[in-house]
Protein backbone atom coordinates (compact mmCIF):
# COMPACT_ATOMS: atom_id res chain seq x y z
CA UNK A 1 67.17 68.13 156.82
CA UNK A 2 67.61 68.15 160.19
CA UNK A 3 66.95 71.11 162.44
CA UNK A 4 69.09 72.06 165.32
CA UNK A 5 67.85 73.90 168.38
CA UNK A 6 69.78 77.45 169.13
CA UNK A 7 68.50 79.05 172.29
CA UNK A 8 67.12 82.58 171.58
CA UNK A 9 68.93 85.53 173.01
CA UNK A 10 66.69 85.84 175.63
CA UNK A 11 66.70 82.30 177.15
CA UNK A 12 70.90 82.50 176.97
CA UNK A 13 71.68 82.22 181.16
CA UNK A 14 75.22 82.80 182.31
CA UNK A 15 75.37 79.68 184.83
CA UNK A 16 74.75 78.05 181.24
CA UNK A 17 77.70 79.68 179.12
CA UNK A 18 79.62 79.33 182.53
CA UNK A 19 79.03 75.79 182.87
CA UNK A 20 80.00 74.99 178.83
CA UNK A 21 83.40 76.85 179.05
CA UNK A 22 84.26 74.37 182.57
CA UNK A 23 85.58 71.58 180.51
CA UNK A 24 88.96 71.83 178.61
CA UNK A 25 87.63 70.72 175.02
CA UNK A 26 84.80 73.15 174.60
CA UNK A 27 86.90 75.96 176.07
CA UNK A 28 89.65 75.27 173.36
CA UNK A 29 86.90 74.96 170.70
CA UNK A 30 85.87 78.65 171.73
CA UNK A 31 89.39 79.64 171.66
CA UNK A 32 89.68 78.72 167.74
CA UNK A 33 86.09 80.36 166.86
CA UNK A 34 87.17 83.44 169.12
CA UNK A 35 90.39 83.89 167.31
CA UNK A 36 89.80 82.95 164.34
CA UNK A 37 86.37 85.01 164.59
CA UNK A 38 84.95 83.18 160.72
CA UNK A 39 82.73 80.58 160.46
CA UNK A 40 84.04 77.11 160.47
CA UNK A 41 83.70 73.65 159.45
CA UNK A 42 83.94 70.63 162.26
CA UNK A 43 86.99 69.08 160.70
CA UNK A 44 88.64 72.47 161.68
CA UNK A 45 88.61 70.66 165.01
CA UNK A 46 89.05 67.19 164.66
CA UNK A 47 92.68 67.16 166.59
CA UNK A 48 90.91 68.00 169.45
CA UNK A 49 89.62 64.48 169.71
CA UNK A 50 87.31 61.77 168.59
CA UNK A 51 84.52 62.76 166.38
CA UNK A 52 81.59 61.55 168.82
CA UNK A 53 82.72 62.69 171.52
CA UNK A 54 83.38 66.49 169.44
CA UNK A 55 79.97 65.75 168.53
CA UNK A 56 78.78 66.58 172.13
CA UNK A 57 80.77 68.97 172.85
CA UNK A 58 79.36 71.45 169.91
CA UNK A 59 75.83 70.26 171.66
CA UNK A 60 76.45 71.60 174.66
CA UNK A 61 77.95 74.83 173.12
CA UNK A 62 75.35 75.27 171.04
CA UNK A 63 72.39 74.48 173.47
CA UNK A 64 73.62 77.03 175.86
CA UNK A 65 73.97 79.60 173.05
CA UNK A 66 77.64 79.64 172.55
CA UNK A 67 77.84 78.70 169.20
CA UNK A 68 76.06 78.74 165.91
CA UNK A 69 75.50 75.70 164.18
CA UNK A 70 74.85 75.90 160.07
CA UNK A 71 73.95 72.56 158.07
CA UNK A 72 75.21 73.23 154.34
CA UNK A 73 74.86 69.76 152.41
CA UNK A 74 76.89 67.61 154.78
CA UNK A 75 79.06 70.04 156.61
CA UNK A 76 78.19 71.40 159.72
CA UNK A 77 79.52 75.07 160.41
CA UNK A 78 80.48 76.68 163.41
CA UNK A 79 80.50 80.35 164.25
CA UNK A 80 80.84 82.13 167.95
CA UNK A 81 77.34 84.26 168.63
CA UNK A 82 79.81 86.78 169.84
CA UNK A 83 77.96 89.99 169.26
CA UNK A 84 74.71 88.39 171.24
CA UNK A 85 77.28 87.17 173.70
CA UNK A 86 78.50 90.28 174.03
CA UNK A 87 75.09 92.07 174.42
CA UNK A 88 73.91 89.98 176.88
CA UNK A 89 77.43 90.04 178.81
CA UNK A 90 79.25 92.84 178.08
CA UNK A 91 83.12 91.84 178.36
CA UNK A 92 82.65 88.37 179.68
CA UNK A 93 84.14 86.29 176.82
CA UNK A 94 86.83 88.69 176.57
CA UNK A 95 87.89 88.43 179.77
CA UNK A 96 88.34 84.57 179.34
CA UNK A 97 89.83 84.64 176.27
CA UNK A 98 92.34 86.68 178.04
CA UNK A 99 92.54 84.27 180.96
CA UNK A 100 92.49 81.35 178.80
């Protein structure tokens, strides 16, 4: 099975999360997950373009500690770490939700 890396709280650096929200795709993949605020699979995105290129987007989300990656069998599911988000930056991903 493979084993994805998810930064710890602690090594979570705003110029990262920052830098993952810049680019149109991933901030509209956060939008879902914020909204919707459940767990979901990676089909639950697929209109937002080509699988591969999807494929790095949830990378960089996930290596800068936006997102939480679960392998169940084949799927892959996607949650926001929005309470660890939050602890580390009180208010930030509110605010650009808001602004989004």
């Amino acid at each position: 099975m493979a084993v994805l890396h998810h930064p710890s709280i602690e090594d979570i650096r705003l110029e990262q999360v920052l830098y993952a929200l810049s680019e149109s795709t991933r901030l509209m993949i956060f939008k879902r997950l914020y909204t919707s605020n459940q767990e979901r699979n990676c089909s639950y995105f697929e209109d937002l373009g080509r699988k591969n290129n999807l494929s790095h987007h949830y990378k960089v989300l996930r290596e800068s500690g936006i997102i939480q990656v679960r392998i169940e069998g084949r799927q892959r599911l996607i949650s926001l770490r929005l309470n660890e988000l939050n602890n580390c930056f009180p208010g930030l991903l509110d605010s650009i939700y808001k602004n989004i």
